[in-house]
C-alpha atoms as a PDB file:
ATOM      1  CA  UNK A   1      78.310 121.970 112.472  1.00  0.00           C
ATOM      2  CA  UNK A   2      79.933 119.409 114.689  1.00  0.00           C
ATOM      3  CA  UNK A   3      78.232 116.203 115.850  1.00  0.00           C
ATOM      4  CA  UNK A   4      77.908 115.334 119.363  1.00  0.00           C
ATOM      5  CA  UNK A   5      80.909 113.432 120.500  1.00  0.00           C
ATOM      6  CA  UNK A   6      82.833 114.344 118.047  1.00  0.00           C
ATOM      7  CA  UNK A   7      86.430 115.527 118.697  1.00  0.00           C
ATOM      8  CA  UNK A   8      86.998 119.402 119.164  1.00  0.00           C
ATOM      9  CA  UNK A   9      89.327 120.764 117.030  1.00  0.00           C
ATOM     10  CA  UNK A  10      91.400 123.822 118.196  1.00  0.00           C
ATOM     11  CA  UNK A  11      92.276 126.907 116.329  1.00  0.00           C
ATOM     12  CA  UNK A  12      95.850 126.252 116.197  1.00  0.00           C
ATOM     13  CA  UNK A  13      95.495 122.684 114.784  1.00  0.00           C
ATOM     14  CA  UNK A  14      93.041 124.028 112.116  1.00  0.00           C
ATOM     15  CA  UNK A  15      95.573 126.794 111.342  1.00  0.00           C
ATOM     16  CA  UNK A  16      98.390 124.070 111.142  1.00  0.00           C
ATOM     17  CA  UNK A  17      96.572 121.891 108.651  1.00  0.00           C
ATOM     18  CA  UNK A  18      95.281 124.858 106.353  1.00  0.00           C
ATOM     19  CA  UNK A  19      98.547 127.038 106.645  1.00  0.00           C
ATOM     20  CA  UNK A  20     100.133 126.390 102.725  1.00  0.00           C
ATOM     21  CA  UNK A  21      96.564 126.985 101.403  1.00  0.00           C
ATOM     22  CA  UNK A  22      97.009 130.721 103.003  1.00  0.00           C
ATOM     23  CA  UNK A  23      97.645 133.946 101.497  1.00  0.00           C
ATOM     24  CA  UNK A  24     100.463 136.400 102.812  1.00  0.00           C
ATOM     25  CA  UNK A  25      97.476 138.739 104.653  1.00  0.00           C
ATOM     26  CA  UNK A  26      96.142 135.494 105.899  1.00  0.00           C
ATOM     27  CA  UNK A  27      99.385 134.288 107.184  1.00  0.00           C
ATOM     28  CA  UNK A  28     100.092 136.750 108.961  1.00  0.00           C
ATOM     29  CA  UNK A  29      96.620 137.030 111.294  1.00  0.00           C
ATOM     30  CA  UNK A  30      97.081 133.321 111.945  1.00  0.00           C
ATOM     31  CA  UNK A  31     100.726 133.771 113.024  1.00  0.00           C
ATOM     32  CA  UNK A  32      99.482 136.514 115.592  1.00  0.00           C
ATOM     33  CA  UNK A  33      96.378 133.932 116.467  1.00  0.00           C
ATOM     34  CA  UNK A  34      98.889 131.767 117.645  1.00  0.00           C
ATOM     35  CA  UNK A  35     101.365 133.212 118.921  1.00  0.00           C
ATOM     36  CA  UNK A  36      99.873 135.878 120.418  1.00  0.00           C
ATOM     37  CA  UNK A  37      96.509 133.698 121.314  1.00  0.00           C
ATOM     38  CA  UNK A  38      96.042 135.194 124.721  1.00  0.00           C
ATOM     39  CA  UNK A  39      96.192 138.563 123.593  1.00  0.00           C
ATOM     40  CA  UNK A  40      94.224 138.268 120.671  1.00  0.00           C
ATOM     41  CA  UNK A  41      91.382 136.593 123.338  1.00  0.00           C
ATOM     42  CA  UNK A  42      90.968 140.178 124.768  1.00  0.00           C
ATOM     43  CA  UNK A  43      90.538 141.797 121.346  1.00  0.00           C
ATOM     44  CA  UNK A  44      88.229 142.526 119.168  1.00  0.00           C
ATOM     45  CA  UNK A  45      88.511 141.605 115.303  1.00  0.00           C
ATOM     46  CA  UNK A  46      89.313 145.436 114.704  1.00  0.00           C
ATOM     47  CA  UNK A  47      92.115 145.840 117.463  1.00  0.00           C
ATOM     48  CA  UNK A  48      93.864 142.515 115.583  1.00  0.00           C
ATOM     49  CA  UNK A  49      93.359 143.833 112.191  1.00  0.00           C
ATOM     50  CA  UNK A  50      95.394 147.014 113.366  1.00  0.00           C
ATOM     51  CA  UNK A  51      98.220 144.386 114.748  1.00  0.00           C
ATOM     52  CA  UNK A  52      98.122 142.647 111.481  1.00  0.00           C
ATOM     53  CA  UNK A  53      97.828 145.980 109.389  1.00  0.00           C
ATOM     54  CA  UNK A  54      95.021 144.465 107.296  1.00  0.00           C
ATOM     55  CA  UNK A  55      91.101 145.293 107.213  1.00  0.00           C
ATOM     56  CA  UNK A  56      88.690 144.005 109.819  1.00  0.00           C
ATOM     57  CA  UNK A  57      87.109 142.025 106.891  1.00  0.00           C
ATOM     58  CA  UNK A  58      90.379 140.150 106.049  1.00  0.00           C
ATOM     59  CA  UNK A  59      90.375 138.708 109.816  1.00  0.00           C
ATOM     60  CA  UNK A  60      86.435 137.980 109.465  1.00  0.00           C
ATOM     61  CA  UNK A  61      87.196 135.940 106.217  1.00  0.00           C
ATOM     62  CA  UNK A  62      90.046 133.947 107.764  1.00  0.00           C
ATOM     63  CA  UNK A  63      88.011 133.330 111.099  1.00  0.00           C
ATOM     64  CA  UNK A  64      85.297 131.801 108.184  1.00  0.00           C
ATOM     65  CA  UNK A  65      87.538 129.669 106.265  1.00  0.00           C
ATOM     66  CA  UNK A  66      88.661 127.980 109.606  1.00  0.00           C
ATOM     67  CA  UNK A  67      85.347 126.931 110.063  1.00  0.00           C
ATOM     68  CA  UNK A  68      84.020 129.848 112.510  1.00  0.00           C
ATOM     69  CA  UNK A  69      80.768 131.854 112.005  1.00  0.00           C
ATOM     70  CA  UNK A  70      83.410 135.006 112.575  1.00  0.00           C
ATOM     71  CA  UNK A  71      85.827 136.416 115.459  1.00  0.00           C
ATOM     72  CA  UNK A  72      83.680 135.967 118.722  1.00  0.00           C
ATOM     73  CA  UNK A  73      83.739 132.331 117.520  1.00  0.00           C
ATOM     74  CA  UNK A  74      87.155 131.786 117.156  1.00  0.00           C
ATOM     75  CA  UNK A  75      88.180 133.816 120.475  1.00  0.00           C
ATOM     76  CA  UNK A  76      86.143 131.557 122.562  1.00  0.00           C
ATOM     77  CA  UNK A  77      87.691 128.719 121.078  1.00  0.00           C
ATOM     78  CA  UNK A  78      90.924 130.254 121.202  1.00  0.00           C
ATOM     79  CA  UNK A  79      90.148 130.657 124.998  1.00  0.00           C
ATOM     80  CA  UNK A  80      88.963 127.026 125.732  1.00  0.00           C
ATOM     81  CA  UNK A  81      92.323 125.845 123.675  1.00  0.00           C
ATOM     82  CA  UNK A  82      94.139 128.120 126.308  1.00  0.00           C
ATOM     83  CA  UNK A  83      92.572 126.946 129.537  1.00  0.00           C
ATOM     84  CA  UNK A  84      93.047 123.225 128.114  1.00  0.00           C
ATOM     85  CA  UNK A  85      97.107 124.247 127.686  1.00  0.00           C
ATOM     86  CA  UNK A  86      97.112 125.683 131.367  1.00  0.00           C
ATOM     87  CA  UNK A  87      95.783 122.652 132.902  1.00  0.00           C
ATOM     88  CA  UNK A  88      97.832 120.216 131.058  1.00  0.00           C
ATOM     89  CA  UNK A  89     100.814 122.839 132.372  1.00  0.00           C
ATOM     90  CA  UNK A  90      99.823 121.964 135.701  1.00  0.00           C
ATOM     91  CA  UNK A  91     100.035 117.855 135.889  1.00  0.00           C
ATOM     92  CA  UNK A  92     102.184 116.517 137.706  1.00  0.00           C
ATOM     93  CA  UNK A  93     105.557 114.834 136.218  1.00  0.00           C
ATOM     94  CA  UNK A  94     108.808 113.726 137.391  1.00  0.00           C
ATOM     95  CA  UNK A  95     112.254 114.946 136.375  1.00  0.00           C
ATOM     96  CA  UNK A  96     115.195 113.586 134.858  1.00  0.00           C
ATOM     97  CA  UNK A  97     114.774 111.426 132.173  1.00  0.00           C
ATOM     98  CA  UNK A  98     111.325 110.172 133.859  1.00  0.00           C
ATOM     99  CA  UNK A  99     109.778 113.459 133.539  1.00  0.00           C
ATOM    100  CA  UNK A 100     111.106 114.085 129.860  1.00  0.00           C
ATOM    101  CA  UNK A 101     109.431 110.731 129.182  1.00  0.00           C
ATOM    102  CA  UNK A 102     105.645 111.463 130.913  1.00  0.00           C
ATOM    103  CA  UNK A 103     105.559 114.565 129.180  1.00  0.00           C
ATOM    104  CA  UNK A 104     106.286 113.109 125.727  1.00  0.00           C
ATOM    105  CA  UNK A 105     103.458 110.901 126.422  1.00  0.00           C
ATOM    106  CA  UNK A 106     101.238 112.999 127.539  1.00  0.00           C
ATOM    107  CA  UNK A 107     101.802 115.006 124.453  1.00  0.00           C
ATOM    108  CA  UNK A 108     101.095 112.318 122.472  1.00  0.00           C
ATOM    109  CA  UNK A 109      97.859 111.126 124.209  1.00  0.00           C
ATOM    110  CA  UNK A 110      96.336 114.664 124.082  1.00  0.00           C
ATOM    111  CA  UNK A 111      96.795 113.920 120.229  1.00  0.00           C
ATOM    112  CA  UNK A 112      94.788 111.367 120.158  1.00  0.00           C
ATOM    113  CA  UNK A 113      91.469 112.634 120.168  1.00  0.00           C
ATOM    114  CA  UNK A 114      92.207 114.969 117.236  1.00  0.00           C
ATOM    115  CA  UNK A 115      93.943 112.473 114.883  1.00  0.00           C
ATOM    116  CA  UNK A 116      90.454 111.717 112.551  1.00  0.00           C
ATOM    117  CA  UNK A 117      88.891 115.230 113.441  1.00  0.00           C
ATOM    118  CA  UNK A 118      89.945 116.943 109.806  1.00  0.00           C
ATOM    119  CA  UNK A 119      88.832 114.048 107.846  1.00  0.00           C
ATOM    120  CA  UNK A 120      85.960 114.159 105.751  1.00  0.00           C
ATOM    121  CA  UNK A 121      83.806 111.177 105.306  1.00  0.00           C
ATOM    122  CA  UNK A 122      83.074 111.332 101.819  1.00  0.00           C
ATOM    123  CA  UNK A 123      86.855 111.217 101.399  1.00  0.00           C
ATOM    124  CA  UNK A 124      87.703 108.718 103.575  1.00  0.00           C
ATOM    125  CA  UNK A 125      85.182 106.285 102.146  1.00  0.00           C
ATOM    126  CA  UNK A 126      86.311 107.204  98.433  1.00  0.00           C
ATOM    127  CA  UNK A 127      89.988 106.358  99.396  1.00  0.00           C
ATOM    128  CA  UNK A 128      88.626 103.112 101.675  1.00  0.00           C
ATOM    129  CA  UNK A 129      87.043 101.979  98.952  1.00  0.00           C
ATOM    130  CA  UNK A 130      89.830 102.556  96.211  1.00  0.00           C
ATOM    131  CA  UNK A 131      92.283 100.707  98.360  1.00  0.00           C
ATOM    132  CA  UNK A 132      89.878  97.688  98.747  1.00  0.00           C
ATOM    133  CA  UNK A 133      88.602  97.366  95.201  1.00  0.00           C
ATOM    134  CA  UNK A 134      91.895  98.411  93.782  1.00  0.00           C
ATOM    135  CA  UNK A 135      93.453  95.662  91.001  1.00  0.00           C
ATOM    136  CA  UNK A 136      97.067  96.402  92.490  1.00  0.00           C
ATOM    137  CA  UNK A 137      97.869  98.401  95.932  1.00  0.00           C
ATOM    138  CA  UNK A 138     101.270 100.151  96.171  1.00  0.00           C
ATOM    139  CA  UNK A 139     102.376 101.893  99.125  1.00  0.00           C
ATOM    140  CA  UNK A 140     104.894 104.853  99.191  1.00  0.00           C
ATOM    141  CA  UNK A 141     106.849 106.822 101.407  1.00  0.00           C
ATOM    142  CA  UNK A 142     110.040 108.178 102.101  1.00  0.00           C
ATOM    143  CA  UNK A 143     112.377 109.346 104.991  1.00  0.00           C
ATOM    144  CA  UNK A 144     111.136 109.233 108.347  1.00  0.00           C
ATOM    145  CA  UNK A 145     107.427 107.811 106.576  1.00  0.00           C
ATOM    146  CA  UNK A 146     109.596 104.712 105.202  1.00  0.00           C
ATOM    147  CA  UNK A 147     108.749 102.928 108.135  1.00  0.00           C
ATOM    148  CA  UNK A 148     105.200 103.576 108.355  1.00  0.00           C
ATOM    149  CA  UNK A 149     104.918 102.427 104.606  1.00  0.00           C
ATOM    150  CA  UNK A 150     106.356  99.382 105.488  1.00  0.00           C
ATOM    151  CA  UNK A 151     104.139  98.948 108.360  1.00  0.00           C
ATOM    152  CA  UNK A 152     101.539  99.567 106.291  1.00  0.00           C
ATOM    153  CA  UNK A 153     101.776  97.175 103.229  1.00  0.00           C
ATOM    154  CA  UNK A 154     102.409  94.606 106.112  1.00  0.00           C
ATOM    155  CA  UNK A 155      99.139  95.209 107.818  1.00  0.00           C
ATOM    156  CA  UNK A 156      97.009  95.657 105.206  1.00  0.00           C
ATOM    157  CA  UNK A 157      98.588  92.429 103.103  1.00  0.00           C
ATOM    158  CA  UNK A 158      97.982  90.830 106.319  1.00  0.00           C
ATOM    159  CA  UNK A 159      94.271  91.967 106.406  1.00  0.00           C
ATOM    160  CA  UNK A 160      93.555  90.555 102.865  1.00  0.00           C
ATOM    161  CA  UNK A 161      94.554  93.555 101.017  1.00  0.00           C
ATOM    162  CA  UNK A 162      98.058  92.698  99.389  1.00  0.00           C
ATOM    163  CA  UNK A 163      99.801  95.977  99.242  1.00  0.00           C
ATOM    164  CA  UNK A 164     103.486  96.555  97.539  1.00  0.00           C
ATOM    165  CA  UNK A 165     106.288  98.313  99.041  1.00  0.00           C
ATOM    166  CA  UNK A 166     109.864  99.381  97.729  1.00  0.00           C
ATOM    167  CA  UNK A 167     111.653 100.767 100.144  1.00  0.00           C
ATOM    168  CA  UNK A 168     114.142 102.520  97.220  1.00  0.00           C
ATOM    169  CA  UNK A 169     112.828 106.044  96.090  1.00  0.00           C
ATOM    170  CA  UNK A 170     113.693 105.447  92.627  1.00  0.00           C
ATOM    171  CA  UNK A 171     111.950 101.555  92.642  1.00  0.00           C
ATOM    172  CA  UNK A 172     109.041 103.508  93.939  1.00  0.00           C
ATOM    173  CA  UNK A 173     108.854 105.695  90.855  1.00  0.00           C
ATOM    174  CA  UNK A 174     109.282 102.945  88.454  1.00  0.00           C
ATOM    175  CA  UNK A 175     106.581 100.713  90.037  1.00  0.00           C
ATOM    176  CA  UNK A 176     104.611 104.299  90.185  1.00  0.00           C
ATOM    177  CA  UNK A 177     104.885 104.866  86.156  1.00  0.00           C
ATOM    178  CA  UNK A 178     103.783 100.804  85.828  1.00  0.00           C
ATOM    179  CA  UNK A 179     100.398 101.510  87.399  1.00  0.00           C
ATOM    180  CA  UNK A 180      97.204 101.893  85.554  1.00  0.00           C
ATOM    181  CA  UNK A 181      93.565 102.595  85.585  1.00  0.00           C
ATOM    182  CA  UNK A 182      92.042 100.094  88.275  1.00  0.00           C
ATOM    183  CA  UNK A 183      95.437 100.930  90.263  1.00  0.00           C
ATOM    184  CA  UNK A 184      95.920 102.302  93.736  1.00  0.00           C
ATOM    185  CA  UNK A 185      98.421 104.028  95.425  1.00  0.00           C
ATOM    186  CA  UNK A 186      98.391 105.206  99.213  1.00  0.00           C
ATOM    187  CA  UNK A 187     101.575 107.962  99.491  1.00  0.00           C
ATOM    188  CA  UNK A 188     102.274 109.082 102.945  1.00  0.00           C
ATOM    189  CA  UNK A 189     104.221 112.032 103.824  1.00  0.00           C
ATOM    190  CA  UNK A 190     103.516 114.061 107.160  1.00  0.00           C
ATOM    191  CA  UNK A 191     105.175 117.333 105.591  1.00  0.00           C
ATOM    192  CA  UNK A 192     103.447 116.541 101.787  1.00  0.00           C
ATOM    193  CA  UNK A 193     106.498 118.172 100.388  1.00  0.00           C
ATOM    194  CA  UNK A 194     108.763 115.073 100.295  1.00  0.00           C
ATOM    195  CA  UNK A 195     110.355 114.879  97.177  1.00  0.00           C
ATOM    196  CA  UNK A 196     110.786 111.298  96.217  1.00  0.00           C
ATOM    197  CA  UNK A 197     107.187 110.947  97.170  1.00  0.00           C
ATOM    198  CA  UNK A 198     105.482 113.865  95.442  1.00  0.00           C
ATOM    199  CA  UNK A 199     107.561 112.192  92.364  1.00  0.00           C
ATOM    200  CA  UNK A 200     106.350 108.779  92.776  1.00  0.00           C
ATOM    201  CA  UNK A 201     102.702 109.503  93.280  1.00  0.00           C
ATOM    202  CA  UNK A 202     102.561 112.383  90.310  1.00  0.00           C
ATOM    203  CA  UNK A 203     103.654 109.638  88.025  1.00  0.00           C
ATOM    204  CA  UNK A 204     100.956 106.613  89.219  1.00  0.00           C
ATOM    205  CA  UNK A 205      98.182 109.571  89.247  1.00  0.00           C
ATOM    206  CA  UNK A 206      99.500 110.720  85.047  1.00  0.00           C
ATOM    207  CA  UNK A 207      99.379 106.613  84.927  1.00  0.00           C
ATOM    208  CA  UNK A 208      95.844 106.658  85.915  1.00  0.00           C
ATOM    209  CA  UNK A 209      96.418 105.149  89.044  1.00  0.00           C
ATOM    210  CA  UNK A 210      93.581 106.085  92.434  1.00  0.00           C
ATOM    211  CA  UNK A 211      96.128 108.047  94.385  1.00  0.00           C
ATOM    212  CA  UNK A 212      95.384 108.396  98.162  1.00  0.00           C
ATOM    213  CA  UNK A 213      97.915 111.004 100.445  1.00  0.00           C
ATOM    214  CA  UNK A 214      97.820 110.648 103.553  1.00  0.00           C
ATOM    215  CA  UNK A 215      99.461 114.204 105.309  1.00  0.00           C
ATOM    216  CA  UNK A 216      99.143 117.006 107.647  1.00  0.00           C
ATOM    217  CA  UNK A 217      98.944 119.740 106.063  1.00  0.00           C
ATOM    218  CA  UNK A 218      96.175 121.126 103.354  1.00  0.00           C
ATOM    219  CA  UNK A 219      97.460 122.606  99.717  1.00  0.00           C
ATOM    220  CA  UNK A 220     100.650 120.358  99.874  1.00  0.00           C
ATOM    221  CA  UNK A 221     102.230 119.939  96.663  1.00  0.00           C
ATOM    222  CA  UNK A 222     101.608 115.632  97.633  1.00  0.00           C
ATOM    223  CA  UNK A 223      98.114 116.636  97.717  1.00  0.00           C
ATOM    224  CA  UNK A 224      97.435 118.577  94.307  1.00  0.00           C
ATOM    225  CA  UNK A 225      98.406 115.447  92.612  1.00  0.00           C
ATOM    226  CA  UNK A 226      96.208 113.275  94.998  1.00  0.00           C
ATOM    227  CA  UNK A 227      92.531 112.166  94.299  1.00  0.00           C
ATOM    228  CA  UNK A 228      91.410 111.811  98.106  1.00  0.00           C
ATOM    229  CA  UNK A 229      93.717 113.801 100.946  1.00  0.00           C
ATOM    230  CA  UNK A 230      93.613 112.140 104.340  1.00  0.00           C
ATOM    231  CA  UNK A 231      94.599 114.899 106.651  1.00  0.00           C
ATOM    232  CA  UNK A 232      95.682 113.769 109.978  1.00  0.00           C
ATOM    233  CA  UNK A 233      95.152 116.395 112.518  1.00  0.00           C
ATOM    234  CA  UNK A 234      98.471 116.449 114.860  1.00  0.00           C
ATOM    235  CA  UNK A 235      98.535 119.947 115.729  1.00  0.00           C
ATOM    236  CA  UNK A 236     101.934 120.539 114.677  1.00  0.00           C
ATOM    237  CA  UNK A 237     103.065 123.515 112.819  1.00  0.00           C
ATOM    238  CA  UNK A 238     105.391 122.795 109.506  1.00  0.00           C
ATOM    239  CA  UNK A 239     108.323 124.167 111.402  1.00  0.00           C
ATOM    240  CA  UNK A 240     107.227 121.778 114.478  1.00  0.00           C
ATOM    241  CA  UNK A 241     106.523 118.853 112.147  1.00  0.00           C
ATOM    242  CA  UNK A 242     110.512 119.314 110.868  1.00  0.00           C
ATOM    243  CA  UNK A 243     111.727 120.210 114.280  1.00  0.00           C
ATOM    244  CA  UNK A 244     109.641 117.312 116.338  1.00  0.00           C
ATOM    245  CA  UNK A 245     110.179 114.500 113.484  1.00  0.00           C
ATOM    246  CA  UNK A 246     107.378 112.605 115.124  1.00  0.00           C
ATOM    247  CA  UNK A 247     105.695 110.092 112.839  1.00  0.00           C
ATOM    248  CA  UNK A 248     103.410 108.653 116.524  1.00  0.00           C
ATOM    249  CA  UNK A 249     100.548 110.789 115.446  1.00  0.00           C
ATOM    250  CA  UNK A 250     100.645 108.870 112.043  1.00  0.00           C
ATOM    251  CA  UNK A 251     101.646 105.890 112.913  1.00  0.00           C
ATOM    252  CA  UNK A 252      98.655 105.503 114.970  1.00  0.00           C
ATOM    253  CA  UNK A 253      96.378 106.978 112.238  1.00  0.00           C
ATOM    254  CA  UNK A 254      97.242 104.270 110.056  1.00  0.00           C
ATOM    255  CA  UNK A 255      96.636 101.712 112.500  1.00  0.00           C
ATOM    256  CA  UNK A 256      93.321 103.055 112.668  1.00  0.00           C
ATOM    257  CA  UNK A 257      92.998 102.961 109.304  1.00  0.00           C
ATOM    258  CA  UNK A 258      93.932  99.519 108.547  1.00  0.00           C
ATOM    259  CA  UNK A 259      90.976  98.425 111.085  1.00  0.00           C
ATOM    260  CA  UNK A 260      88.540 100.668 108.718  1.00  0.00           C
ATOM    261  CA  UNK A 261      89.548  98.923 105.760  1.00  0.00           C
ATOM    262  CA  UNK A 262      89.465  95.179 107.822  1.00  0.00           C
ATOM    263  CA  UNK A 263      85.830  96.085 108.159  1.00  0.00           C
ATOM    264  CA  UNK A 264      85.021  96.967 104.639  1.00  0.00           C
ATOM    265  CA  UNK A 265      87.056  93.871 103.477  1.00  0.00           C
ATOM    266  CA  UNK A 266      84.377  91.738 105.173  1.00  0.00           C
ATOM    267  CA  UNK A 267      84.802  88.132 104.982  1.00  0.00           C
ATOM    268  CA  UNK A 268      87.278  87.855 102.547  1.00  0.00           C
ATOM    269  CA  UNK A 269      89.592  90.189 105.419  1.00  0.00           C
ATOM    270  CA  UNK A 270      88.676  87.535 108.057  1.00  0.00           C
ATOM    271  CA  UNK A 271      89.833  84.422 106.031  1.00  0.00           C
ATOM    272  CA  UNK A 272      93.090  86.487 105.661  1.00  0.00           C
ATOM    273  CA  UNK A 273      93.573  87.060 109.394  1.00  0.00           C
ATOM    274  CA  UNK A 274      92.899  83.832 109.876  1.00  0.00           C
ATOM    275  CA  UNK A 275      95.977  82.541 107.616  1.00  0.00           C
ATOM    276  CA  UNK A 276      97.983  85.545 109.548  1.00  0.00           C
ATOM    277  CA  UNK A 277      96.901  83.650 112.902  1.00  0.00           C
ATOM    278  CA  UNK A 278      98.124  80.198 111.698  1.00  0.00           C
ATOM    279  CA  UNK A 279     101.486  81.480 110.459  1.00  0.00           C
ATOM    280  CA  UNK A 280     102.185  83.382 113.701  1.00  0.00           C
ATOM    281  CA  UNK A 281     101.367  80.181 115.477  1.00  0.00           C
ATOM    282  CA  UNK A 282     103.444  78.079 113.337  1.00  0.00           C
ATOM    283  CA  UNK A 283     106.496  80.919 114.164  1.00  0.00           C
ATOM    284  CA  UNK A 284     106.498  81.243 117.701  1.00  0.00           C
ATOM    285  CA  UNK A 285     109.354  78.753 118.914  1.00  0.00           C
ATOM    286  CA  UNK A 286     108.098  76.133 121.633  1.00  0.00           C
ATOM    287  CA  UNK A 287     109.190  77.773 125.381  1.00  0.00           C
ATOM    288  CA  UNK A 288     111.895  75.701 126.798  1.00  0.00           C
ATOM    289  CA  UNK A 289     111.088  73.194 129.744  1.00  0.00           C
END
């Protein structure tokens, strides 16, 4: 049941993030869900069983697994998720180059609220806590996540929590296969398919290392060899997450992130920040007069 105030999460985002964990039958009702979504509002679960060609109780135990007591659940959702698209439809933007620009941020900002609504706590706190208690902290990532790893071992070294990051895909396996027990890893890959980071975080996890994935999508091959999945919620499809390349819903997750693990490094995080505050000081360069 969800608590009050906490973010609503859409069909079509809870589709996105459990779509590799789906069988074929399954598939296919959630590719009429959302592509057909305001036609399938007007039906009834027997009507879009007929569509699908499967039995009513296939689209009752799909409507379940995404979290809804059955199909009148999921259509009224469905229909809120549709009346939220039409009025978004109808702000105002400019054109040109302006208007390309206001409506990449306002696709970004209606992300927002949905970024920690897949997470579960008793997750979060297990990987929170394995990244703070962990011996050594490696970070990995490859592609379009390389940045955000690098961000990331930044922030959090700069928090108190030294983290390691290679930015070479095979340096990140060898530092992987060095780990042991008492070791952390944090592998982020939007997609959970990338190659070079499945790789790197299979061999810390057979090395006994904590492995923590941060992703988008459930079942991911980056998350079967993962001890606690961080799924961040950015509505995206898998063929939008390749098309879009976007890593702002992530990049922002982390952030938040890093400010969750801050807290739980208590005073030994502020001391760090501190340091981080007297070495920004010392670089600034004096303004001229």
């Amino acid at each position: 049941m969800t608590e009050p105030g906490a973010p609503v999460v859409g069909p079509t985002t809870r589709i996105a993030a459990q779509r590799k964990m789906l069988g074929a039958a399954d598939l296919r009702i959630a590719e009429v869900l959302v592509e057909r979504a305001a036609d399938v509002v007007e039906m009834t679960a027997q009507q879009l069983a007929d569509v699908v060609g499967v039995g009513r109780s296939s689209v009752v135990r799909l409507c379940q697994a995404l979290g809804y007591r059955g199909f009148p659940q999921l259509r009224v959702a469905l229909a809120a998720e549709l009346a939220q698209r039409r009025e978004e439809m109808t702000e105002e933007t400019g054109t040109g180059a302006l208007g390309a620009m206001q409506r990449g941020v306002a696709r970004v900002a209606r992300l927002v609220p949905e970024l920690t609504s897949l997470l579960d706590a008793a997750r979060l706190d297990s990987a929170v806590a394995a990244v703070v208690d962990a011996r050594r902290l490696v970070v990995v990532a490859s592609g379009l996540s390389g940045p955000l790893g690098v961000d990331l071992a930044l922030r959090l070294t700069a928090q108190g929590r030294v983290a390691e990051y290679q930015p070479d895909a095979l340096a990140q396996l060898i530092v992987a296969r060095g780990l042991g027990a008492g070791d952390a890893v944090v592998a982020i890959s939007a997609s959970g398919s990338s190659r070079d980071t499945v790789a790197a975080a299979d061999a810390a996890a057979r090395a006994g290392a904590h492995v923590v994935a941060i992703t988008s999508f459930h079942g991911t091959a980056l998350a079967r060899v993962s001890d606690d999945v961080l799924l961040v919620a950015g509505g995206a499809s898998f063929r939008e997450e390749l098309e879009q390349t976007s890593r702002v819903a992530h990049a922002i997750f982390l952030e938040a992130l890093v400010m969750a693990i801050g807290e739980r490094l208590g005073a030994r995080g502020a001391r760090a920040r501190a340091r981080a505050f007297e070495a920004i000081s010392e670089y600034l360069a004096d303004e001229p007069e």
